[in-house]
Protein backbone atom coordinates (compact mmCIF):
# COMPACT_ATOMS: atom_id res chain seq x y z
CA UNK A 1 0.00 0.00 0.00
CA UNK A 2 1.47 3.22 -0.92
CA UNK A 3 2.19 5.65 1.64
CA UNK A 4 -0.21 8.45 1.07
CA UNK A 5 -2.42 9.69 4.11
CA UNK A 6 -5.54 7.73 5.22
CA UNK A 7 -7.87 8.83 7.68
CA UNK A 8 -9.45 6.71 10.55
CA UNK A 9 -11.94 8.68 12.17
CA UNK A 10 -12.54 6.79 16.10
CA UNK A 11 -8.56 5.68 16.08
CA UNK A 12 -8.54 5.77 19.74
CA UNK A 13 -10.12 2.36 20.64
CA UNK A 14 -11.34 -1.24 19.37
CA UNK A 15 -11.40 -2.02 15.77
CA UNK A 16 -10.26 1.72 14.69
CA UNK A 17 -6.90 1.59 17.11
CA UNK A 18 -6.21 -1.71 15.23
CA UNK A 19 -6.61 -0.68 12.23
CA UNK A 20 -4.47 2.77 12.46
CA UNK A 21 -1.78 0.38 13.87
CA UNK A 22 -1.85 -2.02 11.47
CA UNK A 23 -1.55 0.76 8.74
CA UNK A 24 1.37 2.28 10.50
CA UNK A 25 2.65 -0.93 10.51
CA UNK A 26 2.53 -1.13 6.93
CA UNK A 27 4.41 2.25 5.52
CA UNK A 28 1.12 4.10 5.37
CA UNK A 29 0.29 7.78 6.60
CA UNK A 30 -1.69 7.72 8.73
CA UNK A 31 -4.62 10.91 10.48
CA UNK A 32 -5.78 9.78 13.45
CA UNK A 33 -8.99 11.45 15.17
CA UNK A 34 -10.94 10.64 18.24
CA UNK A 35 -12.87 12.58 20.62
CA UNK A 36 -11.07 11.35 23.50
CA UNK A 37 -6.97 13.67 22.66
CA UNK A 38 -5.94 12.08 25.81
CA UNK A 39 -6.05 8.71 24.48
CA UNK A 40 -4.97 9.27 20.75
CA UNK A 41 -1.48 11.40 22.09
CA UNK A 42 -0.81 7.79 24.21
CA UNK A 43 -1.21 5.35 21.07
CA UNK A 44 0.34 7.81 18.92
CA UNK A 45 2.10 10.44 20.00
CA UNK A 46 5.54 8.48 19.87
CA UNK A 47 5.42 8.56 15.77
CA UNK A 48 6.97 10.68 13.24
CA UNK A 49 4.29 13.75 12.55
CA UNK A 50 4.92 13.15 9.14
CA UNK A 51 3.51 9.79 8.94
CA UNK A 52 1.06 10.17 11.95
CA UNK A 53 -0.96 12.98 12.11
CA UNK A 54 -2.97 13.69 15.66
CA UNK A 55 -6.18 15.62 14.79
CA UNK A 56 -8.61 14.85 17.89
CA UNK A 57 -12.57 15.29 16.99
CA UNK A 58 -15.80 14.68 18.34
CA UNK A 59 -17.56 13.47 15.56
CA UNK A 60 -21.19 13.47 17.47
CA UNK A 61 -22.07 16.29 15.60
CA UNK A 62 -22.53 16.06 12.21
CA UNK A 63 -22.72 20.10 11.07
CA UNK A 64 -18.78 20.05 12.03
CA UNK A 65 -17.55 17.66 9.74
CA UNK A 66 -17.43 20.08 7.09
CA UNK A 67 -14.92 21.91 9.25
CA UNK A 68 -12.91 18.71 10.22
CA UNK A 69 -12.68 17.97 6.20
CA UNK A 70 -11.39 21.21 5.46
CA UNK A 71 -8.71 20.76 8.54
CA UNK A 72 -7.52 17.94 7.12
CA UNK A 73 -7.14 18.95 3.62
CA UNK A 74 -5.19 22.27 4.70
CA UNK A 75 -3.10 20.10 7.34
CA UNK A 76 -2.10 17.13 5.11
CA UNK A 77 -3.72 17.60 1.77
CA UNK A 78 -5.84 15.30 -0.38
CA UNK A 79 -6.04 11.81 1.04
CA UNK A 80 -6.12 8.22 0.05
CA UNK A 81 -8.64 6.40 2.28
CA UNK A 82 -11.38 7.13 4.57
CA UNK A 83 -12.59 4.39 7.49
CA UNK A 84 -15.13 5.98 9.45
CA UNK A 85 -15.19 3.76 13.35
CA UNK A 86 -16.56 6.22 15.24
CA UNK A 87 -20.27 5.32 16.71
CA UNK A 88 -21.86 4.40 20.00
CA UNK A 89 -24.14 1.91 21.15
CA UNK A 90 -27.24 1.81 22.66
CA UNK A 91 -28.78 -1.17 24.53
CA UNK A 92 -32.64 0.33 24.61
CA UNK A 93 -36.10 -1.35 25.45
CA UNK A 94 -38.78 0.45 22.77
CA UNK A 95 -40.20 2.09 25.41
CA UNK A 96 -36.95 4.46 25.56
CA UNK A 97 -36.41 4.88 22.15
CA UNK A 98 -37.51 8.38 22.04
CA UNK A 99 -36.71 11.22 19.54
CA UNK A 100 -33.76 12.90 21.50
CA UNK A 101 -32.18 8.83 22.08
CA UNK A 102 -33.15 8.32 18.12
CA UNK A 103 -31.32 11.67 17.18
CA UNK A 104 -28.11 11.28 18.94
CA UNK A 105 -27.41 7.98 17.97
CA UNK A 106 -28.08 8.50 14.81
CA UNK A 107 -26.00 12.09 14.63
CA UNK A 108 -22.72 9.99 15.42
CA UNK A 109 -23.19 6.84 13.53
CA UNK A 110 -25.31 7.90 10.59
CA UNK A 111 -25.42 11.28 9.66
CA UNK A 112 -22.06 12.17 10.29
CA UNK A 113 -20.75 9.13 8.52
CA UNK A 114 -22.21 10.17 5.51
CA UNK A 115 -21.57 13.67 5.91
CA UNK A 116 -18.36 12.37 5.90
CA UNK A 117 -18.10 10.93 2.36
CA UNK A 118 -19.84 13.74 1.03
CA UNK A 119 -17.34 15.94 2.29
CA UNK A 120 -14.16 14.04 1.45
CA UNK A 121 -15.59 12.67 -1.90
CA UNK A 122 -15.43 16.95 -3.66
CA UNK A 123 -12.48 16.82 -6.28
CA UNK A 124 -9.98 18.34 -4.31
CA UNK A 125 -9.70 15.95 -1.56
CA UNK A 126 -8.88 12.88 -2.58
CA UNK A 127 -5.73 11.80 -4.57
CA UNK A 128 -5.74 11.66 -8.42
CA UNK A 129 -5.40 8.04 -8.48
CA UNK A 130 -8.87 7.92 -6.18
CA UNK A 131 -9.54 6.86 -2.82
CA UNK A 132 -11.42 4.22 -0.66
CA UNK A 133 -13.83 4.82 1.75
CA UNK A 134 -15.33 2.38 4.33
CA UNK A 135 -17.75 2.35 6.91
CA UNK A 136 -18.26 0.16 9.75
CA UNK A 137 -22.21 -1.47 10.17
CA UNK A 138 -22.67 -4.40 12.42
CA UNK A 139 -24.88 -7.39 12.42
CA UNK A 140 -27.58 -5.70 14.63
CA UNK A 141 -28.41 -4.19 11.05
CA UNK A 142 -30.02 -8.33 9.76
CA UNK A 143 -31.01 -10.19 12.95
CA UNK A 144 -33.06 -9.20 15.64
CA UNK A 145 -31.56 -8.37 19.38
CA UNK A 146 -33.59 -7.10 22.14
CA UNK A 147 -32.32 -3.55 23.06
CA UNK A 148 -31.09 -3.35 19.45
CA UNK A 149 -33.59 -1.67 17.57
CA UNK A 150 -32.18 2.23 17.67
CA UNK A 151 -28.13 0.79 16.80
CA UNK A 152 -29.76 -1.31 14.27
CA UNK A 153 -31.69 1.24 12.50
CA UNK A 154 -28.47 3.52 12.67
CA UNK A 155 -26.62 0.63 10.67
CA UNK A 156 -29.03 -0.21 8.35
CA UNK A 157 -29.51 3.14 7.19
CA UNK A 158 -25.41 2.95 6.63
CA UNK A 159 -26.28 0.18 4.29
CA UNK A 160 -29.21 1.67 2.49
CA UNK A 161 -26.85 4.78 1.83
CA UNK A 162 -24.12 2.53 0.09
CA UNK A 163 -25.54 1.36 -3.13
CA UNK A 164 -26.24 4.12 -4.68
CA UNK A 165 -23.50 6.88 -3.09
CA UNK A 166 -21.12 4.20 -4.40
CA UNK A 167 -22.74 4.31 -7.71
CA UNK A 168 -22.04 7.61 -7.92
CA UNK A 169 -18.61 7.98 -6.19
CA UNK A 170 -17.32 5.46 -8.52
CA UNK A 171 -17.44 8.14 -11.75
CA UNK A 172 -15.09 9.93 -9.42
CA UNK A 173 -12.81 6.70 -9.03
CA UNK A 174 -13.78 6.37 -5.32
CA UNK A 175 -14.97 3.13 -4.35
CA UNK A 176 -17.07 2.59 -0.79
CA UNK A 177 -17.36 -0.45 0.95
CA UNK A 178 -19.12 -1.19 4.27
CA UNK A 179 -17.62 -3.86 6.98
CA UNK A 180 -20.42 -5.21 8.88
CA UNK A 181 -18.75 -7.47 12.30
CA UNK A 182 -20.45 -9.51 14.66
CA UNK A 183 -19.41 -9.35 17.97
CA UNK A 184 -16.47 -8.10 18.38
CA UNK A 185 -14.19 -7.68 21.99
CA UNK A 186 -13.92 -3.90 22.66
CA UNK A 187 -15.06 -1.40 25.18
CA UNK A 188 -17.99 -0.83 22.81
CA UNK A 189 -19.29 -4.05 23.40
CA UNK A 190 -18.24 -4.56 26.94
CA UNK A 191 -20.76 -2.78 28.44
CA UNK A 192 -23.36 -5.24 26.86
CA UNK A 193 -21.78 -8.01 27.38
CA UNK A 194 -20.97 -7.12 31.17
CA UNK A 195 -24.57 -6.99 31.58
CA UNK A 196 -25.02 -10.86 30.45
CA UNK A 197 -25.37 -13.83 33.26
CA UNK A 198 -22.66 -16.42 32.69
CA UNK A 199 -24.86 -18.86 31.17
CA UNK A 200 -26.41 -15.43 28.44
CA UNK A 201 -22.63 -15.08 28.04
CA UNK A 202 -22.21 -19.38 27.24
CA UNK A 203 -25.36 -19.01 24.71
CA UNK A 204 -23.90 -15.99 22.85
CA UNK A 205 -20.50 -17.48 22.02
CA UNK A 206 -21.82 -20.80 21.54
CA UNK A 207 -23.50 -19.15 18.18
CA UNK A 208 -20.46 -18.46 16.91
CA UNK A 209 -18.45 -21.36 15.33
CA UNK A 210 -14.75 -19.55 15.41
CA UNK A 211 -15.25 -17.37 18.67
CA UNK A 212 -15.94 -14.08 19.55
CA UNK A 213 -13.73 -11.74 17.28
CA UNK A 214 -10.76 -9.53 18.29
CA UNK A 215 -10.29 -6.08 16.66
CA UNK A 216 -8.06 -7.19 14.72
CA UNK A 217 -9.87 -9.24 12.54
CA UNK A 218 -11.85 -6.67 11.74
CA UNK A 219 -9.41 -4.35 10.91
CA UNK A 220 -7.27 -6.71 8.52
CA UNK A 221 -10.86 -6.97 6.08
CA UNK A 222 -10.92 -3.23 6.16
CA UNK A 223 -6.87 -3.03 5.29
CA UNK A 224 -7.51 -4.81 2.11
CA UNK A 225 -11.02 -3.13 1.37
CA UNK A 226 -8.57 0.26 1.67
CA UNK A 227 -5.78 -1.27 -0.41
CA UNK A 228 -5.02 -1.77 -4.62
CA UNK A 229 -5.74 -5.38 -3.89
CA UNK A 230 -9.40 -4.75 -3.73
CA UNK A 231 -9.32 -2.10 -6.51
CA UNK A 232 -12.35 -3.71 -8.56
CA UNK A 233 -14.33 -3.63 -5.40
CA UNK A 234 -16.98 -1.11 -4.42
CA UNK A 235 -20.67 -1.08 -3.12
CA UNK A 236 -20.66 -4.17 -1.15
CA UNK A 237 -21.14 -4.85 2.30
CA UNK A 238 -18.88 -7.80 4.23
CA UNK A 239 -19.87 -9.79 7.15
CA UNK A 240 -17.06 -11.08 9.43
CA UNK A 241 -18.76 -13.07 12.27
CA UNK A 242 -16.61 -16.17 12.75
CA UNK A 243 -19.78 -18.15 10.81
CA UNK A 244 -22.54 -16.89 13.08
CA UNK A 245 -24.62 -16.24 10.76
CA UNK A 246 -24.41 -19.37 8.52
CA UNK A 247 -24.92 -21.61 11.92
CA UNK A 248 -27.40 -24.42 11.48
């Protein structure tokens, strides 16, 4: 992978801190943002600023993305890839899913994910050769969970976005993939998880043939999704769940 500057917007934890690493690892430049500066200066903060770029961000509110776009292009230029892992989750009963829960989870893992591509996708912010963009969904998006309905919704509208913005982003030789995980070990997920009895906790991994995933397996489909390797790919959606899903 050539060493031109990718962004991974939620670098400071789980499947994002992974994948920046992994990139590093690679020869790759690298913008990191988080909301959380404390945490992104101790991952990163030992690395050449001309390889690793610190640009902390809360990314809960989508009307500032159009500023954080425009930082990055004046700070490091145009850029090569775009993995958006920022996002929280809710574990809600439909009796709480009210308009002010609805809008903020949706702010941070829908709207500002796409306001994302639309920002990065103008002309003058991605390299001449093109660029790929992914975004992270999650299985809560096809199979039914209870407390799930409100993080679901804010996936599967990820997914309904793809098709066609990738339709379109491919005339500009930018191709857009979605990663969609099953359960995966981070702080994300340990706060549901926590909440499970041991034998809730035996039931849940017994559905899934290979284990519960680390974030690195998550981040090593999104490496190739962002490299040449996968440059005939765009507009598809890929489920890593260790075979949950195809369980009999």
């Amino acid at each position: 992978m050539n060493a031109e500057w990718i962004v991974v917007a939620g670098a400071s934890k789980g499947i994002g801190l992974a994948l920046a690493h992994k990139l590093i690892d690679s020869g790759s430049s690298v913008i990191v943002s988080a909301r959380n500066e404390g945490l992104l200066e101790k991952e990163f903060s030992g690395f050449d600023h001309s390889t690793v770029k610190i640009i902390p961000w809360d990314f809960s509110d989508p009307s500032m993305i159009q500023s954080y776009s425009n930082y990055v292009n004046e700070t490091a230029g145009k850029i090569k890839g775009l993995v958006y892992c920022a996002g929280i989750q809710m574990t809600l009963p439909l009796s709480m899913n009210k308009p002010e829960q609805a809008k903020k989870i949706f702010e941070i893992n829908t709207f500002s994910a796409m306001e994302l591509i639309r920002c990065f996708s103008k002309k003058n912010m991605v390299s001449e050769g093109g660029a790929s963009f992914v975004l992270i969904s999650s299985l809560a998006a096809k199979e039914g969970a209870l407390g799930k309905s409100l993080y679901g919704a804010s996936k599967g509208a990820l997914e309904g976005f793809m098709p066609s913005a990738a339709t379109e982003l491919a005339q500009r030789n930018i191709r857009l993939n979605i990663v969609a995980p099953g359960v995966i070990k981070t702080d994300m997920s340990a706060e549901f998880l926590s909440r499970m009895s041991k034998e809730q906790y035996e039931s849940l991994t017994a559905t899934y043939p290979l284990g519960l995933g680390a974030p690195e397996d998550a981040a090593n489909m999104i490496y190739w999704l962002l490299s040449d390797e996968s440059k005939w790919v765009t507009g598809q959606t890929y489920i890593i769940d260790g075979g949950h899903m195809i369980r009999g």
